[in-house]
PDB file of N, CA and C in Angstrom:
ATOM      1  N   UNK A   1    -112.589  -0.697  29.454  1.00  0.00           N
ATOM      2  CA  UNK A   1    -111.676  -0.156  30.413  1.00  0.00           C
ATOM      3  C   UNK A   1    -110.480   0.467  29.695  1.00  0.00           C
ATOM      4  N   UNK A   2    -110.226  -0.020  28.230  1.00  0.00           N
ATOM      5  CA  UNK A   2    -108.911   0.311  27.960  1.00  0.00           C
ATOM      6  C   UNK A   2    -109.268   1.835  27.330  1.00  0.00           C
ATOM      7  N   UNK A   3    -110.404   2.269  26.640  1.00  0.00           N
ATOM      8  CA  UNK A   3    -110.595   3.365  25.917  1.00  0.00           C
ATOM      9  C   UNK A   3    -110.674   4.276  27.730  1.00  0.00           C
ATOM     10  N   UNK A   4    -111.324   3.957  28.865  1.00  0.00           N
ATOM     11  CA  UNK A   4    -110.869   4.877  29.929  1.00  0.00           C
ATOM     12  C   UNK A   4    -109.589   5.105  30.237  1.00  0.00           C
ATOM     13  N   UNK A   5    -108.953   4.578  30.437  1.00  0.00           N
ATOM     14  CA  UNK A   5    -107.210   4.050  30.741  1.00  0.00           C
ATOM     15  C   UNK A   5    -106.846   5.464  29.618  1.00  0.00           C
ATOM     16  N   UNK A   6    -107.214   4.731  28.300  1.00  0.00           N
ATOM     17  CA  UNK A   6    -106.236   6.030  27.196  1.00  0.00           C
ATOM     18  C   UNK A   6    -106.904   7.482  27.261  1.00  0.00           C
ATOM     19  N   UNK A   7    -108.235   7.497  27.123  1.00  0.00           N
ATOM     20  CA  UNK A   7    -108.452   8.975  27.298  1.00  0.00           C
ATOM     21  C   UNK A   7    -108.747   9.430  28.501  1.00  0.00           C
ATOM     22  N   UNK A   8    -108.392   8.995  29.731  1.00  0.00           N
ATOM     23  CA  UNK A   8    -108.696   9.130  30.762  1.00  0.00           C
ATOM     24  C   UNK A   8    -109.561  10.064  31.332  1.00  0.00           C
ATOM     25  N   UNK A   9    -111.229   9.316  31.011  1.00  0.00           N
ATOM     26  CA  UNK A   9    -111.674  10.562  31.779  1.00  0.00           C
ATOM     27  C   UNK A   9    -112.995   9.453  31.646  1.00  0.00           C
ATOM     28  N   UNK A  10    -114.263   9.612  31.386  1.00  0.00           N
ATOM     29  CA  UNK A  10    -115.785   8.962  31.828  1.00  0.00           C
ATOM     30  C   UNK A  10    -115.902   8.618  30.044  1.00  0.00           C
ATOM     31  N   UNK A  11    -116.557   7.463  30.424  1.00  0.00           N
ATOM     32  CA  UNK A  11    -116.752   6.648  29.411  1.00  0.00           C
ATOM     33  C   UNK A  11    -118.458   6.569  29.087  1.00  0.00           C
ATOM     34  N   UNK A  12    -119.067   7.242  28.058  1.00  0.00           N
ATOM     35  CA  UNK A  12    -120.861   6.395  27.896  1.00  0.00           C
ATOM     36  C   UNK A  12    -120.650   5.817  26.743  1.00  0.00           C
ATOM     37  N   UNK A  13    -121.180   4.550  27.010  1.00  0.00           N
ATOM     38  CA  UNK A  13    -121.591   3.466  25.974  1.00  0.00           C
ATOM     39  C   UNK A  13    -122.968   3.260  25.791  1.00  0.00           C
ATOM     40  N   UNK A  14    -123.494   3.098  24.466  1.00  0.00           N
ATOM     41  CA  UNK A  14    -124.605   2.797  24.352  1.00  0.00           C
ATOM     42  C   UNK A  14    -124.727   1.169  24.258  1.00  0.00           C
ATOM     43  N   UNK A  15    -125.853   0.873  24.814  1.00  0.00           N
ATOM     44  CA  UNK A  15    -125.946  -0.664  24.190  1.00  0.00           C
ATOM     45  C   UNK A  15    -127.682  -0.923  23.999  1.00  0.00           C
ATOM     46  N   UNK A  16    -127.369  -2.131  22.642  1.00  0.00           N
ATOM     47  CA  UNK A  16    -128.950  -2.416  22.385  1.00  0.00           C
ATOM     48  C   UNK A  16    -128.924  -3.384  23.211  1.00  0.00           C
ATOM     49  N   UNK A  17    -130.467  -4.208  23.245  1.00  0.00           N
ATOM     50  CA  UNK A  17    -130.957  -5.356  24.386  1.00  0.00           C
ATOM     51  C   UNK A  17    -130.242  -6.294  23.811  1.00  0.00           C
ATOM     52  N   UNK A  18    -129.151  -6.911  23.535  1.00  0.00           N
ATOM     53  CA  UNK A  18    -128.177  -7.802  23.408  1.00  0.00           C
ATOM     54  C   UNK A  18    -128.182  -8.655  24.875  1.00  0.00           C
ATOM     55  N   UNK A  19    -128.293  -9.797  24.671  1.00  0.00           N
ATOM     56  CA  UNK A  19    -128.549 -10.588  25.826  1.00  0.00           C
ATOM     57  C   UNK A  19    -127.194 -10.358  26.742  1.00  0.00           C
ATOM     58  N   UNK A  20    -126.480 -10.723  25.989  1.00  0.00           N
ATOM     59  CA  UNK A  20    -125.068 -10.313  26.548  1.00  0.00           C
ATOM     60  C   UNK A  20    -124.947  -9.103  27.245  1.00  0.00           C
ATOM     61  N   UNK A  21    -125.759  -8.209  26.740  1.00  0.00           N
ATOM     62  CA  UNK A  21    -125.207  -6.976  27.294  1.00  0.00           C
ATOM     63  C   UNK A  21    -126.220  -6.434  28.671  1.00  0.00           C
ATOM     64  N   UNK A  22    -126.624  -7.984  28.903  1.00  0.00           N
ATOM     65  CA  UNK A  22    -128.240  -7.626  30.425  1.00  0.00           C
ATOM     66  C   UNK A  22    -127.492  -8.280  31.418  1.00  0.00           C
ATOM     67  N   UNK A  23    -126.235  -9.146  31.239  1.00  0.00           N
ATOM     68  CA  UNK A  23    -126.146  -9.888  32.350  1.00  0.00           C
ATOM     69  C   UNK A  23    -125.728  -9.455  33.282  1.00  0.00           C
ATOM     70  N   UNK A  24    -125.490 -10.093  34.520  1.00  0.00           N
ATOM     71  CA  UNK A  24    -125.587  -9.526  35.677  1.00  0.00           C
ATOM     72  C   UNK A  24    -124.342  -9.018  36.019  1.00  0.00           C
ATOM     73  N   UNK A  25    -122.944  -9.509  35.202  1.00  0.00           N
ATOM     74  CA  UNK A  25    -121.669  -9.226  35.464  1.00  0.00           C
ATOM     75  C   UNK A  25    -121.198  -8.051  34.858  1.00  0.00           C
ATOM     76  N   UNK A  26    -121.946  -7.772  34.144  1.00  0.00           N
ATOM     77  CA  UNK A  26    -121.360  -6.189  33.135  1.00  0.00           C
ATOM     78  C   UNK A  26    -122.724  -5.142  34.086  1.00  0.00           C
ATOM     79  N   UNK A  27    -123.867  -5.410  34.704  1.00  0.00           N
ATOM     80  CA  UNK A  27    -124.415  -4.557  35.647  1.00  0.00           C
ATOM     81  C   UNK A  27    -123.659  -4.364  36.668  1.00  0.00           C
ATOM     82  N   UNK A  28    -123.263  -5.558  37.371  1.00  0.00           N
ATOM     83  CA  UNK A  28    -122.011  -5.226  38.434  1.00  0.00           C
ATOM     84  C   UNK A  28    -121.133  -4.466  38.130  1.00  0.00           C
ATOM     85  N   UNK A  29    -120.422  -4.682  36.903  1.00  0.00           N
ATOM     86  CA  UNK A  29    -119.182  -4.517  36.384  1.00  0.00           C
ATOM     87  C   UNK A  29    -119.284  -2.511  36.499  1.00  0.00           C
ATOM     88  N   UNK A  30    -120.556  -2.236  35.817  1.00  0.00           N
ATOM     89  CA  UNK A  30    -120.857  -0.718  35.715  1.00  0.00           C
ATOM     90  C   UNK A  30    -121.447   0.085  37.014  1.00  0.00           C
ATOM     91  N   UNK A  31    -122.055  -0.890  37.885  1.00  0.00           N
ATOM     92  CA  UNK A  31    -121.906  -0.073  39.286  1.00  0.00           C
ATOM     93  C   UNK A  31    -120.901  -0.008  39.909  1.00  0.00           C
ATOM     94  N   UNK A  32    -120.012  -0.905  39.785  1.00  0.00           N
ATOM     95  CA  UNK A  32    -118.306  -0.654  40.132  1.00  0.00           C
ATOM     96  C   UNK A  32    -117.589   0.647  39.647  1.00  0.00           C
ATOM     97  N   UNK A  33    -118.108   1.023  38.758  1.00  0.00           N
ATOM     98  CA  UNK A  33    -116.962   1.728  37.989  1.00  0.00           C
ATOM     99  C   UNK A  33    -117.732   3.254  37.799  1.00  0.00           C
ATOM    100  N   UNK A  34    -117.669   4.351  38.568  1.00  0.00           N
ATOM    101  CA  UNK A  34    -118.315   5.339  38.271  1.00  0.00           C
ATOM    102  C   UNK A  34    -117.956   6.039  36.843  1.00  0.00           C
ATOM    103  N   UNK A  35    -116.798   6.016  36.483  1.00  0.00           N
ATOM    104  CA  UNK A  35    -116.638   6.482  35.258  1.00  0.00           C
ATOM    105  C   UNK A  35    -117.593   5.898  34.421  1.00  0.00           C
ATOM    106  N   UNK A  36    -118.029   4.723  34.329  1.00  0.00           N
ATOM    107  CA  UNK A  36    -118.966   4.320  32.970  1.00  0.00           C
ATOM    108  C   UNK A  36    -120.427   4.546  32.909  1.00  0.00           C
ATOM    109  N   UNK A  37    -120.465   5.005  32.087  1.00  0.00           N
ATOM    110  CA  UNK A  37    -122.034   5.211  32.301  1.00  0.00           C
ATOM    111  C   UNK A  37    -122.995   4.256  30.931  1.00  0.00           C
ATOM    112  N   UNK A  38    -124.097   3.623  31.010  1.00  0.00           N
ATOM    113  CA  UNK A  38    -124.347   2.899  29.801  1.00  0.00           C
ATOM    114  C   UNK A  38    -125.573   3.780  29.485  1.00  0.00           C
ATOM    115  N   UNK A  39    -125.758   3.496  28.446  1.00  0.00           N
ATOM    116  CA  UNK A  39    -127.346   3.734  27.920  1.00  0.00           C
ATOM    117  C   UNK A  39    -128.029   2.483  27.072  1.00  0.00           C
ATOM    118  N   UNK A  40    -129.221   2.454  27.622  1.00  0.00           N
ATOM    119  CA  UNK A  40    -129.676   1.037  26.667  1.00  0.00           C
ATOM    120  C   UNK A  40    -130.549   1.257  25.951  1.00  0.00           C
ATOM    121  N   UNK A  41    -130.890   1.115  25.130  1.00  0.00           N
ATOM    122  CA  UNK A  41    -131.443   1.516  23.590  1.00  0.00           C
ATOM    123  C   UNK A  41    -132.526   0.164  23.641  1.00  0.00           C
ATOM    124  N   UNK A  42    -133.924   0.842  23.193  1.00  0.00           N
ATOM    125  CA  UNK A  42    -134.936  -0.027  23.036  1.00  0.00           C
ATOM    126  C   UNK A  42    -134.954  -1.497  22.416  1.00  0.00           C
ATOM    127  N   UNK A  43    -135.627  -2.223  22.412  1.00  0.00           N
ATOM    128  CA  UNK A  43    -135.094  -3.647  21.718  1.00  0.00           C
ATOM    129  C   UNK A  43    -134.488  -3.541  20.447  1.00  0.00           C
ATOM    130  N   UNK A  44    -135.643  -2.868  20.071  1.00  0.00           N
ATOM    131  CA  UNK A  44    -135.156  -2.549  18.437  1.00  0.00           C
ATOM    132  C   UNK A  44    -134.928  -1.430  17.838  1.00  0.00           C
ATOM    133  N   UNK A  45    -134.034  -0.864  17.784  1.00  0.00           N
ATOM    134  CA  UNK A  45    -134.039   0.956  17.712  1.00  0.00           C
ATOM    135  C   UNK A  45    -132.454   1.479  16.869  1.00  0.00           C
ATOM    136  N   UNK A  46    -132.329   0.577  15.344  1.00  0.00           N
ATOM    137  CA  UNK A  46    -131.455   0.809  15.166  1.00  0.00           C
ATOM    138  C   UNK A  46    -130.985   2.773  14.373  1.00  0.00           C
ATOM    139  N   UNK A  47    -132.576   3.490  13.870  1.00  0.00           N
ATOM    140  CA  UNK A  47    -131.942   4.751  14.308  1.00  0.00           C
ATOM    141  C   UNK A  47    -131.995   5.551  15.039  1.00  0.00           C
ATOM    142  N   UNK A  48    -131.874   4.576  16.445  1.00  0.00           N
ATOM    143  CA  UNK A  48    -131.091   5.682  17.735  1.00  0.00           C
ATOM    144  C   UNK A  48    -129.878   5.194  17.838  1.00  0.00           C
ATOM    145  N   UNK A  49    -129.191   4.322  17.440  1.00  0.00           N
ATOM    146  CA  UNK A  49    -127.839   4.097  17.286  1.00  0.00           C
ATOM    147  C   UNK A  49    -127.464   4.351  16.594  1.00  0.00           C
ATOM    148  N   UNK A  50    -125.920   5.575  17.393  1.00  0.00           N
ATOM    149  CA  UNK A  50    -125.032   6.202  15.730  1.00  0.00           C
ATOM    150  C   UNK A  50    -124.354   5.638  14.900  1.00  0.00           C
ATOM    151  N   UNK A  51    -124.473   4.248  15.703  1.00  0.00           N
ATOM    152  CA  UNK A  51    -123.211   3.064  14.773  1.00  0.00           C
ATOM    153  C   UNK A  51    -123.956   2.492  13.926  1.00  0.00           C
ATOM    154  N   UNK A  52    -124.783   2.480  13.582  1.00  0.00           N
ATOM    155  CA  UNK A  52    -125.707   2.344  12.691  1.00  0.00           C
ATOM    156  C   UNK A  52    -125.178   3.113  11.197  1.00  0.00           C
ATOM    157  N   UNK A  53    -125.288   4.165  11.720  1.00  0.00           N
ATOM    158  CA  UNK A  53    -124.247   5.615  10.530  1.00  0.00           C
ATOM    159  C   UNK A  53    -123.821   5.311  10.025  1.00  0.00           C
ATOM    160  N   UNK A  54    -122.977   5.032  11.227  1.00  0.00           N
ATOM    161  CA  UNK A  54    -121.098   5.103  11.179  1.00  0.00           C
ATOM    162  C   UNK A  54    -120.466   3.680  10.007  1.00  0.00           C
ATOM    163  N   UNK A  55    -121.762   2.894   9.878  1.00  0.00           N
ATOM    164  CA  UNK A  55    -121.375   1.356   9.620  1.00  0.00           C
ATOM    165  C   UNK A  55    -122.214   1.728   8.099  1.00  0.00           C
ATOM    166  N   UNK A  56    -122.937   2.895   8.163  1.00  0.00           N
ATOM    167  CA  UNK A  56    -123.651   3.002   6.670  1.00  0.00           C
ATOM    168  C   UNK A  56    -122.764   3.445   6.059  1.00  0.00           C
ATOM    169  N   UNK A  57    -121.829   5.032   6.285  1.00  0.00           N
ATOM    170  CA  UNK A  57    -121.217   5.327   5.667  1.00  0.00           C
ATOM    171  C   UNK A  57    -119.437   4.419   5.558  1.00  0.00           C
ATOM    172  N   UNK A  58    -119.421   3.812   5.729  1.00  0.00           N
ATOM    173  CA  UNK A  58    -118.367   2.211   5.500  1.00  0.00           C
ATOM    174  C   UNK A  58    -119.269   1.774   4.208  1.00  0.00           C
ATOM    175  N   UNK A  59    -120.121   0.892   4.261  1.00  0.00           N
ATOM    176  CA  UNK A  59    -120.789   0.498   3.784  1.00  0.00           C
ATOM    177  C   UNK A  59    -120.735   1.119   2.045  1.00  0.00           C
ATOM    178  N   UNK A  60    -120.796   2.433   1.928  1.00  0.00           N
ATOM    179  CA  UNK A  60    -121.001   2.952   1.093  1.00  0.00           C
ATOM    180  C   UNK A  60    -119.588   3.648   0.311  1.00  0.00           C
ATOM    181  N   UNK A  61    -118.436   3.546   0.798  1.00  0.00           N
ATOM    182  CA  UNK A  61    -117.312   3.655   0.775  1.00  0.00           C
ATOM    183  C   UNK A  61    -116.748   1.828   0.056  1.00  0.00           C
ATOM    184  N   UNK A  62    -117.492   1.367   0.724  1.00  0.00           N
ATOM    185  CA  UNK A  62    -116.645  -0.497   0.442  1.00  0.00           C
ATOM    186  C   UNK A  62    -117.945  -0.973  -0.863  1.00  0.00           C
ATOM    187  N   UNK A  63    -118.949  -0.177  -1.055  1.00  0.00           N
ATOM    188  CA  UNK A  63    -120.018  -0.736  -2.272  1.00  0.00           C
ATOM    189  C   UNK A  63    -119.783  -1.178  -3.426  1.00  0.00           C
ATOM    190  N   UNK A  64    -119.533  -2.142  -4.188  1.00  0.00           N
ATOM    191  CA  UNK A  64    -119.368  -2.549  -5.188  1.00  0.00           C
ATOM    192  C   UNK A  64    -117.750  -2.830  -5.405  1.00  0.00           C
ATOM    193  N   UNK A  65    -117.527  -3.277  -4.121  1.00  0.00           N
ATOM    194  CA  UNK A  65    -116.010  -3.723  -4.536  1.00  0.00           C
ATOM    195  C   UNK A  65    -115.787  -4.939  -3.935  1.00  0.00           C
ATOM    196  N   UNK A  66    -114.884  -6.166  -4.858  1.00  0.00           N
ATOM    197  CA  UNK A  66    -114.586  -7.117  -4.773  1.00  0.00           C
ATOM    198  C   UNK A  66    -112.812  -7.283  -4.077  1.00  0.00           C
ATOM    199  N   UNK A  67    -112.700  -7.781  -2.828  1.00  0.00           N
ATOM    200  CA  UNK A  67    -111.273  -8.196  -2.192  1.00  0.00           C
ATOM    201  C   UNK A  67    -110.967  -8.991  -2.582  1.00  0.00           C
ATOM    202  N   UNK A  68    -109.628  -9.092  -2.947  1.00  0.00           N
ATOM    203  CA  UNK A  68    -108.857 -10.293  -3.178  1.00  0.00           C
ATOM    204  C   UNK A  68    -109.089 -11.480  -1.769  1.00  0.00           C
ATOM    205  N   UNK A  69    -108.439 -10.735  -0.969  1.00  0.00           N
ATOM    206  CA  UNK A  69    -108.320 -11.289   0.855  1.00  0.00           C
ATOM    207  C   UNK A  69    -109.081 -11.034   1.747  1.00  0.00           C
ATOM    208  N   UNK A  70    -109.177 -11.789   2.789  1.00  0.00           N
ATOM    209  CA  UNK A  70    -109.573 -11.159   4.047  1.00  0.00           C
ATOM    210  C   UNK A  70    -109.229  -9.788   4.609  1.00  0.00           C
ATOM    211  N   UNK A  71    -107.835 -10.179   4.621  1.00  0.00           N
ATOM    212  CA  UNK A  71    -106.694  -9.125   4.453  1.00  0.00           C
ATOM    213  C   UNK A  71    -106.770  -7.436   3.852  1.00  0.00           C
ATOM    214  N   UNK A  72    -107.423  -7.680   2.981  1.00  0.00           N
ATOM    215  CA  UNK A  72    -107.869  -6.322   1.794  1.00  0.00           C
ATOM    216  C   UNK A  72    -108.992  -6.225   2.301  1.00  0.00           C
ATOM    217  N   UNK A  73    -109.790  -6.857   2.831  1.00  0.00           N
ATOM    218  CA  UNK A  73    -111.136  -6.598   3.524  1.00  0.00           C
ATOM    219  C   UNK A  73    -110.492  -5.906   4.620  1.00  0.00           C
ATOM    220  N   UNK A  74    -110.258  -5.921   5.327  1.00  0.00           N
ATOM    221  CA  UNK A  74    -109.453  -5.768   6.944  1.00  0.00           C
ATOM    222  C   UNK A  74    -109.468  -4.485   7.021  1.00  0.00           C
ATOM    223  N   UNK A  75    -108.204  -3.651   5.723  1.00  0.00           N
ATOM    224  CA  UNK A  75    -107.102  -2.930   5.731  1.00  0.00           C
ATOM    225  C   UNK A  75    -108.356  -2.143   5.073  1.00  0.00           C
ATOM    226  N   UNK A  76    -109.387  -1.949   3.870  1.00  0.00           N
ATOM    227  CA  UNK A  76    -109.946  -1.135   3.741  1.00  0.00           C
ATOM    228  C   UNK A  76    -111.140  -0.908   4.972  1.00  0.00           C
ATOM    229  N   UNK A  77    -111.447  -1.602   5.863  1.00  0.00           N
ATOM    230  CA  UNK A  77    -112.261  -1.070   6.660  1.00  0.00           C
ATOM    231  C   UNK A  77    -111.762  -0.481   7.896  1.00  0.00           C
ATOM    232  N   UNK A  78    -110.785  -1.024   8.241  1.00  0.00           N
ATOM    233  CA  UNK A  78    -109.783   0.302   9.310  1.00  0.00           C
ATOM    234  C   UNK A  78    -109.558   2.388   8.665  1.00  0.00           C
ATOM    235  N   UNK A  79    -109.525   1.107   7.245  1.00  0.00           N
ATOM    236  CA  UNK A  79    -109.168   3.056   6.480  1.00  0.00           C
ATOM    237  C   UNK A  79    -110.118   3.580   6.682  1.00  0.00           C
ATOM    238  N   UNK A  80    -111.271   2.647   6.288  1.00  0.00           N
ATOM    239  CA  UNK A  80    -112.289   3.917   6.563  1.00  0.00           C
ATOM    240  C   UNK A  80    -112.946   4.364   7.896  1.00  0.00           C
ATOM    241  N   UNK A  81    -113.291   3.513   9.113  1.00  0.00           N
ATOM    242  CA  UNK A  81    -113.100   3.752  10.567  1.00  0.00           C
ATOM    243  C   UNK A  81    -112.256   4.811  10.685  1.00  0.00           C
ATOM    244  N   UNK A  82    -110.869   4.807  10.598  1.00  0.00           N
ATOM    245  CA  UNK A  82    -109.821   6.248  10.570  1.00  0.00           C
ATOM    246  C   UNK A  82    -110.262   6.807   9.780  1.00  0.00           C
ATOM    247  N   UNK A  83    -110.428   6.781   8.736  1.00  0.00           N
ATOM    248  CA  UNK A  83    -111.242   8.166   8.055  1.00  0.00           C
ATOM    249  C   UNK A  83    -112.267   8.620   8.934  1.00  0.00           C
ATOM    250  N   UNK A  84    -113.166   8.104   9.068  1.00  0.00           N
ATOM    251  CA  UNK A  84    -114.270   8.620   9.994  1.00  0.00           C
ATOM    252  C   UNK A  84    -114.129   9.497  11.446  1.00  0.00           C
ATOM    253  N   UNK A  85    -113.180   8.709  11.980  1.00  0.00           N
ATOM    254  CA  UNK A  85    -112.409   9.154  13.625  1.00  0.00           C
ATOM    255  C   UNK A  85    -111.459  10.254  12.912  1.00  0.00           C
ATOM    256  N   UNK A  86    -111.133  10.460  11.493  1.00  0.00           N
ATOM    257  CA  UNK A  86    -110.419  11.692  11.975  1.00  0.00           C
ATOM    258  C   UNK A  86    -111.312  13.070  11.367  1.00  0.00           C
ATOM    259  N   UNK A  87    -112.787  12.706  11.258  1.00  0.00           N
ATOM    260  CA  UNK A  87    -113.298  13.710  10.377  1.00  0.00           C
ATOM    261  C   UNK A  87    -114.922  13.655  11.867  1.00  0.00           C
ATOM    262  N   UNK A  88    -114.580  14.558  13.461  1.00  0.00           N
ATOM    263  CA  UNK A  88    -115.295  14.914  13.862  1.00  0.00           C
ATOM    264  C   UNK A  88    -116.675  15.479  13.305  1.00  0.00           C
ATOM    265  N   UNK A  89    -116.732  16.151  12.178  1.00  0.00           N
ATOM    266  CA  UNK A  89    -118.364  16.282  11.978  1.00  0.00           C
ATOM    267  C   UNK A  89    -118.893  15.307  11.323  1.00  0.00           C
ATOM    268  N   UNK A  90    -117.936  13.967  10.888  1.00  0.00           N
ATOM    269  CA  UNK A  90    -119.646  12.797  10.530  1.00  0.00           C
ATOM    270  C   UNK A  90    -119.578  12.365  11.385  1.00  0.00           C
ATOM    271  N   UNK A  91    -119.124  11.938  12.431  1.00  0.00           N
ATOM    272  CA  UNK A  91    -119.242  11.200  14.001  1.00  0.00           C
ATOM    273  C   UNK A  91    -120.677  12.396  14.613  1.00  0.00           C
ATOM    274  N   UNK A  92    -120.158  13.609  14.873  1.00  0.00           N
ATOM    275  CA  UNK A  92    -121.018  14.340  15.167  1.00  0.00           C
ATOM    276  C   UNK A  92    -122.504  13.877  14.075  1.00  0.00           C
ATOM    277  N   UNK A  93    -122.355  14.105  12.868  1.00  0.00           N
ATOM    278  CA  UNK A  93    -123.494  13.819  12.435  1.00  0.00           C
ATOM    279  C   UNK A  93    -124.142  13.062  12.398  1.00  0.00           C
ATOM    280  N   UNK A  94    -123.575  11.532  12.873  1.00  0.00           N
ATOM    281  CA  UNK A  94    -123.682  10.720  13.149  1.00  0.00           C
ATOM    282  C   UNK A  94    -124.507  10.566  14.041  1.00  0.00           C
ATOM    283  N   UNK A  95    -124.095  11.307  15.488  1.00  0.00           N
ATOM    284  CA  UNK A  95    -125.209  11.127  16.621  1.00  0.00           C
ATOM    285  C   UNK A  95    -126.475  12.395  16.394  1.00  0.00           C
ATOM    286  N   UNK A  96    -126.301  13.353  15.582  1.00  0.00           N
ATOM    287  CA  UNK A  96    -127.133  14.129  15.355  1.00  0.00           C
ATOM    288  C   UNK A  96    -128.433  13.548  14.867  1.00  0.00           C
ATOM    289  N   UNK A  97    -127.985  12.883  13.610  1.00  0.00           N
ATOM    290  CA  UNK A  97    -129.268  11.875  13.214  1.00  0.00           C
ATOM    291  C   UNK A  97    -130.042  10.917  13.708  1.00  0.00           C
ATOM    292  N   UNK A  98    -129.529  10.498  15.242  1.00  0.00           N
ATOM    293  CA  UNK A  98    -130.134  10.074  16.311  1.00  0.00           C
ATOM    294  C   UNK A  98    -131.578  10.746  16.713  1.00  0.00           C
ATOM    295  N   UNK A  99    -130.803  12.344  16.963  1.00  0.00           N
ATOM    296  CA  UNK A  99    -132.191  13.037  17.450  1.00  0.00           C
ATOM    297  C   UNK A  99    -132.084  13.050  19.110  1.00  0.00           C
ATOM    298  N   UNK A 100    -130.979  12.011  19.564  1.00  0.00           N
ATOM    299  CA  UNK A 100    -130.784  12.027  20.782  1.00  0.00           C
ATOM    300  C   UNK A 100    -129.423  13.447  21.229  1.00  0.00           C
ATOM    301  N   UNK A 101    -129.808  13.090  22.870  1.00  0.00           N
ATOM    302  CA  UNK A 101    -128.959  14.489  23.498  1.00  0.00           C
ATOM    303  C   UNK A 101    -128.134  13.607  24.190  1.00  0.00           C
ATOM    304  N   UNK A 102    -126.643  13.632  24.256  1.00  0.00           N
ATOM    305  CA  UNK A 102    -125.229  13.085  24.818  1.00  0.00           C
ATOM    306  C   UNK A 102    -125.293  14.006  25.981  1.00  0.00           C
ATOM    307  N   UNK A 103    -125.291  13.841  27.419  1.00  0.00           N
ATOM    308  CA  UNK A 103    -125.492  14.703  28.398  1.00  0.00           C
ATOM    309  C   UNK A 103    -124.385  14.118  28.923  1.00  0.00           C
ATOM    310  N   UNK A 104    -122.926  14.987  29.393  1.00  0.00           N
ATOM    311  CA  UNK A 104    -121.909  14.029  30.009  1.00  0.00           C
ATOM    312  C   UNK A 104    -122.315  13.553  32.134  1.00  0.00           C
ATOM    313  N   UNK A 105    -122.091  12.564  32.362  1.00  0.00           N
ATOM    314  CA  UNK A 105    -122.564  12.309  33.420  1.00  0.00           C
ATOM    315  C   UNK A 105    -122.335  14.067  34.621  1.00  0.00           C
ATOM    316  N   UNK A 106    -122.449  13.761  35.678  1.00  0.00           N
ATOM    317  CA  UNK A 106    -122.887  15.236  36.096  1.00  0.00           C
ATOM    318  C   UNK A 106    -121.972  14.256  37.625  1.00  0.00           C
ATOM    319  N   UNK A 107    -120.721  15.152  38.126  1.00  0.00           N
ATOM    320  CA  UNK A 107    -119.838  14.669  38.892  1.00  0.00           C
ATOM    321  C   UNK A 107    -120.341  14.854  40.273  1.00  0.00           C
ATOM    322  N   UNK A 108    -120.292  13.376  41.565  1.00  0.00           N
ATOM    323  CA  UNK A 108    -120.806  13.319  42.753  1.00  0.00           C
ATOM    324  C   UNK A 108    -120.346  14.129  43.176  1.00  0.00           C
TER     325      UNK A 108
END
C-alpha cells in the first residue's frame, strides 16, 4: 500500500506460490483494492522472476568480499539496490530476460 500511496497510481506485483502469498486475506486484500493487480508465477519459475536478476546482479557486485558487520553488509546492499533503481535499463533488462510482457491493467 505504501509504494501506491508514494507513486500514486496501480501497483503489479508478481508473486511465486509462497504459501503466504495464497492465503485468503491478501486474495481479499487484492479484490479490495483495484489498483493492485498480482501475477502468480508457476511453483517453480525462478527465470520468470526479474528479482531473480536483480538479486544476481547484487550478488555479483558483493562476490568475494568479506564484512566486517552486519552493518557493512546492510549499507553495501542498499548501495547496490540504489544503484540498480537509479540505472532504468538493468531493471528493464531485468524483466526483459523474463521473456514476459508487463501489460498495465486496462481502466473500468
Amino acid at each position: 500500500m505504501r509504494a501506491h500511496i508514494q507513486l500514486g497510481g496501480p501497483i503489479v506485483v508478481l508473486w511465486d506460490n509462497l504459501n503466504t502469498h495464497l492465503a485468503a486475506g491478501l486474495k481479499r486484500y487484492e479484490a479490495e483494492h483495484d489498483w493492485l493487480t498480482t501475477i502468480r508465477l508457476p511453483a517453480y519459475a525462478p527465470d520468470l522472476n526479474p528479482v531473480e536478476a536483480v538479486w544476481s546482479l547484487v550478488r555479483r557486485a558483493t562476490a568475494n568480499t568479506a564484512f566486517d558487520t552486519p552493518d557493512d553488509l546492510d549499507r553495501k546492499l542498499r548501495r547496490e539496490l540504489r544503484r540498480i533503481q537509479l540505472r532504468p535499463h538493468l531493471i528493464d533488462g531485468c524483466l526483459t530476460a523474463t521473456g514476459l510482457a508487463i501489460n498495465p491493467p486496462t481502466p473500468p
